[in-house]
Every structure is written in C-alpha cells, then in structure tokens.
N, C-alpha and C. Protein backbone atom coordinates (compact mmCIF):
# COMPACT_ATOMS: atom_id res chain seq x y z
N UNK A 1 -65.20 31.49 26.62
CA UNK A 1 -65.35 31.80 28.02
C UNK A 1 -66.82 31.94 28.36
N UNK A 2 -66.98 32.14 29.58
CA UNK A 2 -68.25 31.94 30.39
C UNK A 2 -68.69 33.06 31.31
N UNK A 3 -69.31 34.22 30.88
CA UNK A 3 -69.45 35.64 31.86
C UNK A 3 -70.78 35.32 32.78
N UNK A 4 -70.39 35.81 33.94
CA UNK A 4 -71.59 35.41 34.80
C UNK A 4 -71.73 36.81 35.91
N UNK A 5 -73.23 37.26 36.04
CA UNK A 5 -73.29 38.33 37.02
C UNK A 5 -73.63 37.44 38.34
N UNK A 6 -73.37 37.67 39.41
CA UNK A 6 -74.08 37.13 41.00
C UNK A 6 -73.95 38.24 41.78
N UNK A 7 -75.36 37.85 42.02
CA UNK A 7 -75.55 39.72 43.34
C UNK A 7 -75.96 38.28 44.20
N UNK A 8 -75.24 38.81 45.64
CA UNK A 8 -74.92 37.97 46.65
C UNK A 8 -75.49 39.14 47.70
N UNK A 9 -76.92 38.80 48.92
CA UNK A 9 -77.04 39.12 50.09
C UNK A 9 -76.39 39.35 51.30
N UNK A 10 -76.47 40.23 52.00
CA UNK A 10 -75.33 40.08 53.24
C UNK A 10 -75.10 38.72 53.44
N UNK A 11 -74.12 38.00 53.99
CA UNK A 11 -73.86 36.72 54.21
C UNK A 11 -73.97 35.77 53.05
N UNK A 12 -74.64 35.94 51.99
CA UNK A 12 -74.72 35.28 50.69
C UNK A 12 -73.18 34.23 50.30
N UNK A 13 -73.98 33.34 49.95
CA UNK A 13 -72.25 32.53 50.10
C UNK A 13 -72.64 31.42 48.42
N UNK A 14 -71.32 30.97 48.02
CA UNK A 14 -71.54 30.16 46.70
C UNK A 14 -70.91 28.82 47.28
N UNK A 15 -71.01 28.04 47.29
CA UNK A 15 -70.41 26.42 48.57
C UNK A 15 -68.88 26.80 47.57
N UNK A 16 -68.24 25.67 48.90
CA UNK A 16 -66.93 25.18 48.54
C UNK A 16 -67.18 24.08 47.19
N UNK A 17 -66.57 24.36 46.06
CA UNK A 17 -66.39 24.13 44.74
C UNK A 17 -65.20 23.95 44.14
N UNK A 18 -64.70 23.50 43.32
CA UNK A 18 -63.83 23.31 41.83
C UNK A 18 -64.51 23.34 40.76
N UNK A 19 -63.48 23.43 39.82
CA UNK A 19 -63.71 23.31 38.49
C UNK A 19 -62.43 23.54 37.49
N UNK A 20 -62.46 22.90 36.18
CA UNK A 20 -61.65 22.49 35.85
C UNK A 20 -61.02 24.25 34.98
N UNK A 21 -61.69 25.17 34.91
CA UNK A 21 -61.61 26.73 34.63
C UNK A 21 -60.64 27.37 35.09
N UNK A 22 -60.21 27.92 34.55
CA UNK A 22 -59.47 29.04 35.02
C UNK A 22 -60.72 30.21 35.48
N UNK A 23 -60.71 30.77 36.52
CA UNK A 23 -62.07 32.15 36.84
C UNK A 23 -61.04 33.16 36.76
N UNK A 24 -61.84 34.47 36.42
CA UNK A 24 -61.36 35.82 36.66
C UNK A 24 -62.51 36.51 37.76
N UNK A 25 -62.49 37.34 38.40
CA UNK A 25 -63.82 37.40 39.48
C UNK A 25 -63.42 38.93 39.45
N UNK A 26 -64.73 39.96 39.09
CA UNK A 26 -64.47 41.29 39.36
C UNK A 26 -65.62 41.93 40.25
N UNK A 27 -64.80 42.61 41.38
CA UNK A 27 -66.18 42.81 42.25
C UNK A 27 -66.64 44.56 42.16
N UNK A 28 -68.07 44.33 41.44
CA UNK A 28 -68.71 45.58 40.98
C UNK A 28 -69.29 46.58 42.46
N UNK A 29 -69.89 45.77 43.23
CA UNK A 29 -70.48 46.91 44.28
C UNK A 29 -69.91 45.84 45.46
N UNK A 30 -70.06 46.38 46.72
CA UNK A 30 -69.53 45.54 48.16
C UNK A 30 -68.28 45.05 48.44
N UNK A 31 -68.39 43.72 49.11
CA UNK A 31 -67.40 43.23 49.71
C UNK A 31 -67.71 41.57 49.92
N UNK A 32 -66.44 41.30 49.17
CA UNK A 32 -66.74 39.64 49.10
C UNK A 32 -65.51 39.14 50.03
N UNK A 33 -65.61 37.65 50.55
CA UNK A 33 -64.15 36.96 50.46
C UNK A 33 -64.38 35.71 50.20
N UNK A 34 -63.47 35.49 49.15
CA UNK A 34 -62.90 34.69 48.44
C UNK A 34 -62.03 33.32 49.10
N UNK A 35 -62.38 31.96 49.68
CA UNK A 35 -61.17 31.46 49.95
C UNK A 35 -60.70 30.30 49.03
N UNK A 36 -59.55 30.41 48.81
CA UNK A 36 -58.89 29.60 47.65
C UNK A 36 -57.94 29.21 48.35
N UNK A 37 -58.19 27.42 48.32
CA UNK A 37 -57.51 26.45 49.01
C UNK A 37 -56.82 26.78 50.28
N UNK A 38 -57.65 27.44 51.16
CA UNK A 38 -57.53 27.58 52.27
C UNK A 38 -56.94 29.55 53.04
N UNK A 39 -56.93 29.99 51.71
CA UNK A 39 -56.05 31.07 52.06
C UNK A 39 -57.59 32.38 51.90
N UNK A 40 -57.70 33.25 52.69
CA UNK A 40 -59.16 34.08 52.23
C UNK A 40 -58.62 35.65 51.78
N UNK A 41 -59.15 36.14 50.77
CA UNK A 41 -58.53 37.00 49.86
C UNK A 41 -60.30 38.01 49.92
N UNK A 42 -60.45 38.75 51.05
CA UNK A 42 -60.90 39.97 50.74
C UNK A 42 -60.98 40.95 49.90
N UNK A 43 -62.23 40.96 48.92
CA UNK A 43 -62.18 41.85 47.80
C UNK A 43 -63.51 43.00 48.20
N UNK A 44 -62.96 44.30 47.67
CA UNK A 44 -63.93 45.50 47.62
C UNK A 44 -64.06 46.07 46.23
N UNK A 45 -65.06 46.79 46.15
CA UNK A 45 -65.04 47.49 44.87
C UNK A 45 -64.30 47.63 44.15
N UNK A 46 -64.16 46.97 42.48
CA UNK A 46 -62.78 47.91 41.77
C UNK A 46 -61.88 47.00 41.94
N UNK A 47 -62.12 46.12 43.14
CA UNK A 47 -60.52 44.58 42.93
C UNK A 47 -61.15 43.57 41.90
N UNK A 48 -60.46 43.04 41.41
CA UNK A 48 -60.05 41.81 40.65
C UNK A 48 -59.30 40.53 41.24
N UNK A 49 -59.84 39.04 41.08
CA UNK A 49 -58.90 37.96 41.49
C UNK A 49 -58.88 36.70 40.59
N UNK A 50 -57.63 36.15 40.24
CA UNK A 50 -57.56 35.22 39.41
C UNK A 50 -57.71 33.76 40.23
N UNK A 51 -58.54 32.66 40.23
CA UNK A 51 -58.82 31.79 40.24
C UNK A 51 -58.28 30.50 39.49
N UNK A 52 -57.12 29.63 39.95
CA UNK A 52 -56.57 28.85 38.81
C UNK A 52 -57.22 27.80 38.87
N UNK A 53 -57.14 26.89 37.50
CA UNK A 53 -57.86 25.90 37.53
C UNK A 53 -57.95 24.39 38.37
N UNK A 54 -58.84 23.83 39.14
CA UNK A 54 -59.08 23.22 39.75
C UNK A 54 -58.54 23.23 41.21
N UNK A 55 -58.79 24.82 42.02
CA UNK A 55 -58.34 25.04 42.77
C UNK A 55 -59.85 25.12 43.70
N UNK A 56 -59.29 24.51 44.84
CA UNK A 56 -60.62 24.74 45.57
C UNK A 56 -61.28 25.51 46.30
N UNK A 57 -62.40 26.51 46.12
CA UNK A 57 -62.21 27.71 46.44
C UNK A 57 -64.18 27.82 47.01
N UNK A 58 -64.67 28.85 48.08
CA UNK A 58 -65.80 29.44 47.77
C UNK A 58 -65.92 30.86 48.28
N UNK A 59 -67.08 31.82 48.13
CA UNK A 59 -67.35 33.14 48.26
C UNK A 59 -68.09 32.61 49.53
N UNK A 60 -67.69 34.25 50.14
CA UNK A 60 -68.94 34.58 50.91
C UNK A 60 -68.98 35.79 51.05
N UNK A 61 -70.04 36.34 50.86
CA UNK A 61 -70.35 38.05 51.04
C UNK A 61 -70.50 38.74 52.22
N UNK A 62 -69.92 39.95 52.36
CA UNK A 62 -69.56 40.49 53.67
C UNK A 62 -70.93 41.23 54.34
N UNK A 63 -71.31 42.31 55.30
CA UNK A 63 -72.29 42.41 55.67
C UNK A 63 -73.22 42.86 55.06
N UNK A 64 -72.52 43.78 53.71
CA UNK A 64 -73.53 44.77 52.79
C UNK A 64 -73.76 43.83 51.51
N UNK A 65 -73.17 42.43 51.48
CA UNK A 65 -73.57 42.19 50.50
C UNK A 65 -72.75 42.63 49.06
N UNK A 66 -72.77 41.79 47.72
CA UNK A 66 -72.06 41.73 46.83
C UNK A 66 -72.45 41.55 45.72
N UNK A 67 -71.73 42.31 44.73
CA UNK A 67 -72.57 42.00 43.27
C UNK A 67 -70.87 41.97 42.33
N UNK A 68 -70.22 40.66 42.13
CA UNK A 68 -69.15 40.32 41.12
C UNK A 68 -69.58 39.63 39.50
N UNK A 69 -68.68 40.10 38.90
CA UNK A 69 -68.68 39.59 37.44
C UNK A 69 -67.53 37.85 37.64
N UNK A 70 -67.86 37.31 36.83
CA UNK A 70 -67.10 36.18 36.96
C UNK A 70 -66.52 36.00 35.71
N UNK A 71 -65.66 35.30 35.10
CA UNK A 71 -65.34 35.26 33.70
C UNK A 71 -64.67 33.97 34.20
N UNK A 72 -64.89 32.98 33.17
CA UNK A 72 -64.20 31.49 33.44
C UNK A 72 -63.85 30.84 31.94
N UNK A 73 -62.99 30.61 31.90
CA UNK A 73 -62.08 30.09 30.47
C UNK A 73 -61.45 28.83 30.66
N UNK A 74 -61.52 27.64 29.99
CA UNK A 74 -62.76 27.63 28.89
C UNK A 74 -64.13 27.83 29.64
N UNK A 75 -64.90 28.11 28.40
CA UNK A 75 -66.67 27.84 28.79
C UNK A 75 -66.95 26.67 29.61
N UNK A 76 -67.93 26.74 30.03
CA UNK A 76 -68.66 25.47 30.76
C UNK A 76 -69.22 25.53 30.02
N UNK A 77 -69.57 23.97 30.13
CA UNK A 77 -70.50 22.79 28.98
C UNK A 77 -71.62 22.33 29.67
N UNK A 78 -72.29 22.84 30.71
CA UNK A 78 -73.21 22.17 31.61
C UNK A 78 -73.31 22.41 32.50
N UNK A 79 -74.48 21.60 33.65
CA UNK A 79 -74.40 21.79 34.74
C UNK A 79 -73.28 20.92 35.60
N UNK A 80 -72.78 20.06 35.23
CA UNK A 80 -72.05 19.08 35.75
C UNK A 80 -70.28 19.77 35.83
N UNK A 81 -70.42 21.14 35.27
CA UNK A 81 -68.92 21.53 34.91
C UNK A 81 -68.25 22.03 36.74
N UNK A 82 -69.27 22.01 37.23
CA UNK A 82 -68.64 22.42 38.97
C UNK A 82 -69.18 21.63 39.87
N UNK A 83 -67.80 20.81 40.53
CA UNK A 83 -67.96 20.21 41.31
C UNK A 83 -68.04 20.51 42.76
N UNK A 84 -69.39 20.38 43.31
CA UNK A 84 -69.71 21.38 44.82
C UNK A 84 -69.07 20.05 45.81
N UNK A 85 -68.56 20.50 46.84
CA UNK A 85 -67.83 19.82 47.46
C UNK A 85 -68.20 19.50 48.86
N UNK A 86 -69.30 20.39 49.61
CA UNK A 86 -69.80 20.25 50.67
C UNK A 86 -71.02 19.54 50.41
C-alpha cells in the first residue's frame, strides 16, 4: 500500500481522477467533500471513506480547509498510476 498526508487550503481541491486502487481516506483536522462518481460524501474530523477501485472521484476542501491521510492498495508504481480527468 501507498500512505499519503495532504493538508488542503480553504477551497483546496485534488482534480477529478481514477485509479486503478482501492483508497481508504481519513480526515485528521477540517472538512473535506469527497465526490465519488457523482454522489458528494462530506467528511469531518474522525470520519473515514472507502474509495473503490477505478471509481471516479475528486476532493475539495471546505472553508477551514483540510488535512486527510490517504491509504491506497495496491501501491502505486509511478506517476502515471492516476489518471486526472479534467
């Protein structure tokens, strides 16, 4: 697997993406939302969301801003392992 920290600015956003991973996403301080294939899944402190693989999904951070753990299984092999879509 693949652990990743991102501290995200008010409005801070990661583009609309895939990848072939399964993600786990844990959000440490703020308020993120999450939309996965169209549906948006508001997370605060202390939530957790599972991400299935090759689902199309991106963040965007709410006004205070966000700091999540990511965990993605298998590892990525590169930069080429996420496909940005916008």
């Amino acid at each position: 697997m693949t652990a990743t920290r991102y501290r995200f600015g008010a409005g801070g956003r990661f583009p609309l993406h895939r990848h072939e991973q399964e993600q786990f996403v844990y959000v440490v301080a703020g308020a993120i939302v999450f939309t996965i294939e169209g549906t948006a899944h508001r997370l605060t402190e202390g939530l957790t969301l599972m991400i299935p693989p090759m689902a199309i999904h991106e963040a965007e951070a709410d006004t205070e801003g966000a700091e999540v753990v990511s965990v993605v299984t298998p590892p990525r092999t590169g930069a080429d392992a996420i496909e940005i879509l916008e």
